[in-house]
Each structure stands twice: as C-alpha cells, then as structure tokens.
N, C-alpha and C. Protein backbone atom coordinates (compact mmCIF):
# COMPACT_ATOMS: atom_id res chain seq x y z
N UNK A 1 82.25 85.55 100.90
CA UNK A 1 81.74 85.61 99.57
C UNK A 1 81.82 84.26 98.88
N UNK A 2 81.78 84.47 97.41
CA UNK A 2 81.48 83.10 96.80
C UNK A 2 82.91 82.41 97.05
N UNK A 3 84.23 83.32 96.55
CA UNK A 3 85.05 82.49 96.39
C UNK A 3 85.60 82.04 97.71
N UNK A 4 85.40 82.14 99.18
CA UNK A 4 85.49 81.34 100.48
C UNK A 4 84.91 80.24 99.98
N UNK A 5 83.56 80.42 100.02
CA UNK A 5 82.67 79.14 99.74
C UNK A 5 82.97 77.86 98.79
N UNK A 6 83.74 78.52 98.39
CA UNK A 6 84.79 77.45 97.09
C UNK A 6 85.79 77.25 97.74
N UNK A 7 86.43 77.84 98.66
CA UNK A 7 87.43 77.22 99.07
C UNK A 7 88.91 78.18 98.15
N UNK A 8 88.24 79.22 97.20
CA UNK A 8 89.42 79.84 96.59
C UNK A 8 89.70 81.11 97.40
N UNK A 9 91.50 81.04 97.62
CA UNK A 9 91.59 82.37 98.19
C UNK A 9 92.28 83.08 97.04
N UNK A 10 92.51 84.31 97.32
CA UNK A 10 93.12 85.87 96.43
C UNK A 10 94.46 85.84 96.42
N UNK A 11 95.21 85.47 95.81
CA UNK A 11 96.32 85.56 95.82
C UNK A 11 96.95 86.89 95.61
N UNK A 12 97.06 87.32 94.57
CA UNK A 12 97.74 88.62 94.35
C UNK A 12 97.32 89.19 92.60
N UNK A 13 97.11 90.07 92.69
CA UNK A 13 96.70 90.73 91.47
C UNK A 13 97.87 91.74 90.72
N UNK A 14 98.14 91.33 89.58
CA UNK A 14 99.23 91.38 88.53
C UNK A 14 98.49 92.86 87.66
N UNK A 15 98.77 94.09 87.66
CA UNK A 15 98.64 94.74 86.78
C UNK A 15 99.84 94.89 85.51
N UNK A 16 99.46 94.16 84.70
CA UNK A 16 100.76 94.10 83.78
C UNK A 16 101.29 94.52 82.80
N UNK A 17 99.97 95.18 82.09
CA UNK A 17 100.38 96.13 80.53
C UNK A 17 99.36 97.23 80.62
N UNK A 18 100.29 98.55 80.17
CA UNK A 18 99.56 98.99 79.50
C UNK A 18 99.98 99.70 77.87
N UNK A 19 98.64 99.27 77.45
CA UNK A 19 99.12 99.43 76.11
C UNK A 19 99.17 100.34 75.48
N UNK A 20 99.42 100.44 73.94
CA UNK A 20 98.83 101.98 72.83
C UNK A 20 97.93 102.38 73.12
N UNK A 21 96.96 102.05 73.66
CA UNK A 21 95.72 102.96 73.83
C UNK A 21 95.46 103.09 75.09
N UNK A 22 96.84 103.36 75.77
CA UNK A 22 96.51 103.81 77.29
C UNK A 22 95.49 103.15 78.17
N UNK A 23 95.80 101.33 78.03
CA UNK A 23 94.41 100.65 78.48
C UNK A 23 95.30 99.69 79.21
N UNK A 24 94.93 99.86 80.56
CA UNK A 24 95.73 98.88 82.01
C UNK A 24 94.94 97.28 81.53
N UNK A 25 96.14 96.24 81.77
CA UNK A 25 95.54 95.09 81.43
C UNK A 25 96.04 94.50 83.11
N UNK A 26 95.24 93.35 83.75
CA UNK A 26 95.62 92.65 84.65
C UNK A 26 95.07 91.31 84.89
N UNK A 27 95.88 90.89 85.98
CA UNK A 27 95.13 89.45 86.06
C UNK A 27 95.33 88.86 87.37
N UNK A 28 94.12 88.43 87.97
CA UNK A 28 94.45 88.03 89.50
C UNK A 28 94.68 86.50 89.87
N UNK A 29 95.45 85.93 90.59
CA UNK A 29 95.82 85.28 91.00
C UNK A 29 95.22 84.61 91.88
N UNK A 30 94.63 83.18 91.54
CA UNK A 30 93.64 82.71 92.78
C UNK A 30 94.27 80.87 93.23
N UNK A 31 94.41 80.78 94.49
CA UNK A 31 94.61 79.63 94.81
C UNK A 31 93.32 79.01 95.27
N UNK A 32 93.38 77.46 94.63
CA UNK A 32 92.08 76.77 95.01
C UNK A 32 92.55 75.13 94.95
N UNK A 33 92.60 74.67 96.43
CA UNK A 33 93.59 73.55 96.85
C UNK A 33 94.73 73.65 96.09
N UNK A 34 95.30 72.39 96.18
CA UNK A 34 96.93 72.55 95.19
C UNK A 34 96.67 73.68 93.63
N UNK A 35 95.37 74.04 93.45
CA UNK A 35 96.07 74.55 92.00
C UNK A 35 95.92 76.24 91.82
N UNK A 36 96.49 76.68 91.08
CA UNK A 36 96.98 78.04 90.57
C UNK A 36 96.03 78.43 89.61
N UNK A 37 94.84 79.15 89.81
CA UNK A 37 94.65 79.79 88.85
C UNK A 37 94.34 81.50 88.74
N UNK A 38 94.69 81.50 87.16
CA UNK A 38 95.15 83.27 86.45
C UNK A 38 93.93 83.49 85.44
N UNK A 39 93.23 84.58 86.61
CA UNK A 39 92.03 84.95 85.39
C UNK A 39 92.23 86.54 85.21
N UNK A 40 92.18 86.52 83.59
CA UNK A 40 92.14 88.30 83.11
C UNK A 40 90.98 88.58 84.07
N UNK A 41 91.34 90.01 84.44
CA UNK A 41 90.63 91.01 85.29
C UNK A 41 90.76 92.40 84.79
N UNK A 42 89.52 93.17 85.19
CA UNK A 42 89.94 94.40 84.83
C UNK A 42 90.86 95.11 85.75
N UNK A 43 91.26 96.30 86.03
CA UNK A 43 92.41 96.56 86.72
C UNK A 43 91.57 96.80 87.97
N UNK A 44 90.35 97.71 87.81
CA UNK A 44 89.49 97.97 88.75
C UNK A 44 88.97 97.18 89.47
N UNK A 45 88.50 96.20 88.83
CA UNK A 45 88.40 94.91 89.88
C UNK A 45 89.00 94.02 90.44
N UNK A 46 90.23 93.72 89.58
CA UNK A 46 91.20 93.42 90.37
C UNK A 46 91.89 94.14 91.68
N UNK A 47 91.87 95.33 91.54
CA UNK A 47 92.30 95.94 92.94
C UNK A 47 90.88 95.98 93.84
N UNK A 48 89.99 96.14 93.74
CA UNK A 48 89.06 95.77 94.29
C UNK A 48 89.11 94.71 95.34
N UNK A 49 89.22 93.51 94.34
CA UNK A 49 88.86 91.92 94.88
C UNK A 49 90.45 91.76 95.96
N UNK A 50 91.38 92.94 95.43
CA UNK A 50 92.45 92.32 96.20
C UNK A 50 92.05 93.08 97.46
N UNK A 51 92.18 94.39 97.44
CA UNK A 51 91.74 95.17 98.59
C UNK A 51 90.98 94.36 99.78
N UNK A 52 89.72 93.77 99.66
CA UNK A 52 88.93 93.44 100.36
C UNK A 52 89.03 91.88 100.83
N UNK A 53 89.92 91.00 100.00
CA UNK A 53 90.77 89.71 100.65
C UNK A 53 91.98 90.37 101.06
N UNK A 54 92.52 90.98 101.33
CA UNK A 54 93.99 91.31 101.68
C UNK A 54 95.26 90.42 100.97
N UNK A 55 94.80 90.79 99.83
CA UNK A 55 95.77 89.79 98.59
C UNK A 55 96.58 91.36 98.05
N UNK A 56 98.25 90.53 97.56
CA UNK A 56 99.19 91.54 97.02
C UNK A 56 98.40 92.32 95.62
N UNK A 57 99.15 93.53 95.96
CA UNK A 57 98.75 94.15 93.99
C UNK A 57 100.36 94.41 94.02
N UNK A 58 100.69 93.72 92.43
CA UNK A 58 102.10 94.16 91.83
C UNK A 58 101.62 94.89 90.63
N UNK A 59 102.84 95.78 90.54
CA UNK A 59 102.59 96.15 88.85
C UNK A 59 103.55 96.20 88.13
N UNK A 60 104.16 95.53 87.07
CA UNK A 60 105.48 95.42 86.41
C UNK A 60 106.08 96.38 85.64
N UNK A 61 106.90 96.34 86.07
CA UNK A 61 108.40 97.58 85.49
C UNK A 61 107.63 97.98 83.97
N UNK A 62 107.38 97.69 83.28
CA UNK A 62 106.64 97.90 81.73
C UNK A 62 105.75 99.04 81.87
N UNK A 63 104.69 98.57 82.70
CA UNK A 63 103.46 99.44 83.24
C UNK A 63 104.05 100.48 84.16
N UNK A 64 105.24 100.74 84.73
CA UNK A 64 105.53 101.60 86.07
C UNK A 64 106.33 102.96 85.01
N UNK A 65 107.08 101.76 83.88
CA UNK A 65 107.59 102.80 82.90
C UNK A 65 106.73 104.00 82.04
N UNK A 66 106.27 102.87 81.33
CA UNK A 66 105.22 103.85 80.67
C UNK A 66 104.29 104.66 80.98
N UNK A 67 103.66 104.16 82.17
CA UNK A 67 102.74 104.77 83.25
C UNK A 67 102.76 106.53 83.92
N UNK A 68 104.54 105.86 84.00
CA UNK A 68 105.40 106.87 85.09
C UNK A 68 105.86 108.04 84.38
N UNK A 69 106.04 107.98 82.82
CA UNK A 69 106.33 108.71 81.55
C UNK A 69 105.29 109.61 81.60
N UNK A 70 103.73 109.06 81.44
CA UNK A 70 102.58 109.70 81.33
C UNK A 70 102.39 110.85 82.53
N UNK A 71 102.55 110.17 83.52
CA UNK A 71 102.47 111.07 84.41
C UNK A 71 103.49 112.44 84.70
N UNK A 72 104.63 111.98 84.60
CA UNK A 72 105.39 113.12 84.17
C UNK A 72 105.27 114.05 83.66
N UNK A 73 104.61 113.57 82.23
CA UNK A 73 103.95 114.69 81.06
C UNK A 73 103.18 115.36 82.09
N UNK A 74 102.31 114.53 82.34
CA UNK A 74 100.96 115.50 82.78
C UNK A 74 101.12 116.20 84.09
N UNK A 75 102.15 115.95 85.19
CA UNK A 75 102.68 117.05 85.92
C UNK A 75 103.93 117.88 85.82
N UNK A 76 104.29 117.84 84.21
CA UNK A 76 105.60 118.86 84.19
C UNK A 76 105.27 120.45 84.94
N UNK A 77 103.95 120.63 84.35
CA UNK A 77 104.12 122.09 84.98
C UNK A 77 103.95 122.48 86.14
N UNK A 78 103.64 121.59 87.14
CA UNK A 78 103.04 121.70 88.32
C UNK A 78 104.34 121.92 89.12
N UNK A 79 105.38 121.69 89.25
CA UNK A 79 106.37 122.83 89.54
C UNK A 79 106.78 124.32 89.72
N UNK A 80 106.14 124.70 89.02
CA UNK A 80 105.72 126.07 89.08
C UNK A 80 104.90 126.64 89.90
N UNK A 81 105.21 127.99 90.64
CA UNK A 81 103.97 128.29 91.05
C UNK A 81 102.98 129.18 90.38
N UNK A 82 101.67 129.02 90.11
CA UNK A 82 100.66 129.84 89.33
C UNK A 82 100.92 131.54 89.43
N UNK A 83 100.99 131.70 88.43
CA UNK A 83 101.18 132.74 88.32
C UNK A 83 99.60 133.73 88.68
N UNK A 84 99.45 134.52 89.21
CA UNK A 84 98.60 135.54 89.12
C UNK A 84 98.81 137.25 88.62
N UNK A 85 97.48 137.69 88.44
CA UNK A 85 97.80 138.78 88.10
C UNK A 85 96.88 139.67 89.13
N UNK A 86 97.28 140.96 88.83
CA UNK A 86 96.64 141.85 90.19
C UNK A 86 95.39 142.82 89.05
N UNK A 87 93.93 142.51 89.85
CA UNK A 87 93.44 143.20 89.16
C UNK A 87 92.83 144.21 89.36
C-alpha cells in the first residue's frame, strides 16, 4: 500500500479514551526512518490498518475500566438462565 511506498511502517495502535459520550478515541503509531509519528485515528481504522500490517493494538487501563463497567451493566443478567413458560 501507500504507506510501504513511503517507506512508513505500523507501529502499534493506541486505543486510549473513552469518553462521556461513550466515544473510543485512538491513535496509531507510525515509524518512517528515524522518526515517530502519532496520528488521531478512528478506533475502526485503526484496528483495521493494524490488523492488516501486523502492528500491536493496546488499550489503556482508563478505556479497559470504563469500557469493562459498561459491559458488565449490559451482561448482568445473562447469568441467569431464561426463564420460560409452558404453554
């Protein structure tokens, strides 16, 4: 793709916040000769672009917290088994 052709490889893609409005922020990591560069990404494309260079995805303790909270909520009841009735 383009960024071979540049000479930039994928470093690793940073999912790092998410915020009040339940909105994943990230940013991928690109090496291009000696230098480092960090461009905002969406989360989706960032895992994307990492997937298909075989570059790391991290996601920081912040995002794993709050994330991990949400999800909780939304499988408390799934512990249970469904109840049916006989009809």
């Amino acid at each position: 793709g383009c960024l071979h052709h540049l000479g930039v490889t994928v470093e690793r893609v940073v999912v790092h916040t998410l915020d009040e409005q339940g909105v994943y922020l990230a940013h991928v990591r690109l090496r291009a000769a000696d230098r480092t560069i960090i461009v905002d990404t969406r989360p989706s494309d960032g895992l994307v672009l990492a997937a298909l260079r075989g570059a790391s995805i991290y996601v920081t303790g912040q995002v794993l917290e709050r994330g991990g909270q949400d999800l909780h909520e939304a499988l408390a009841g799934l512990d249970d088994p469904p109840t049916t009735e006989a009809a």
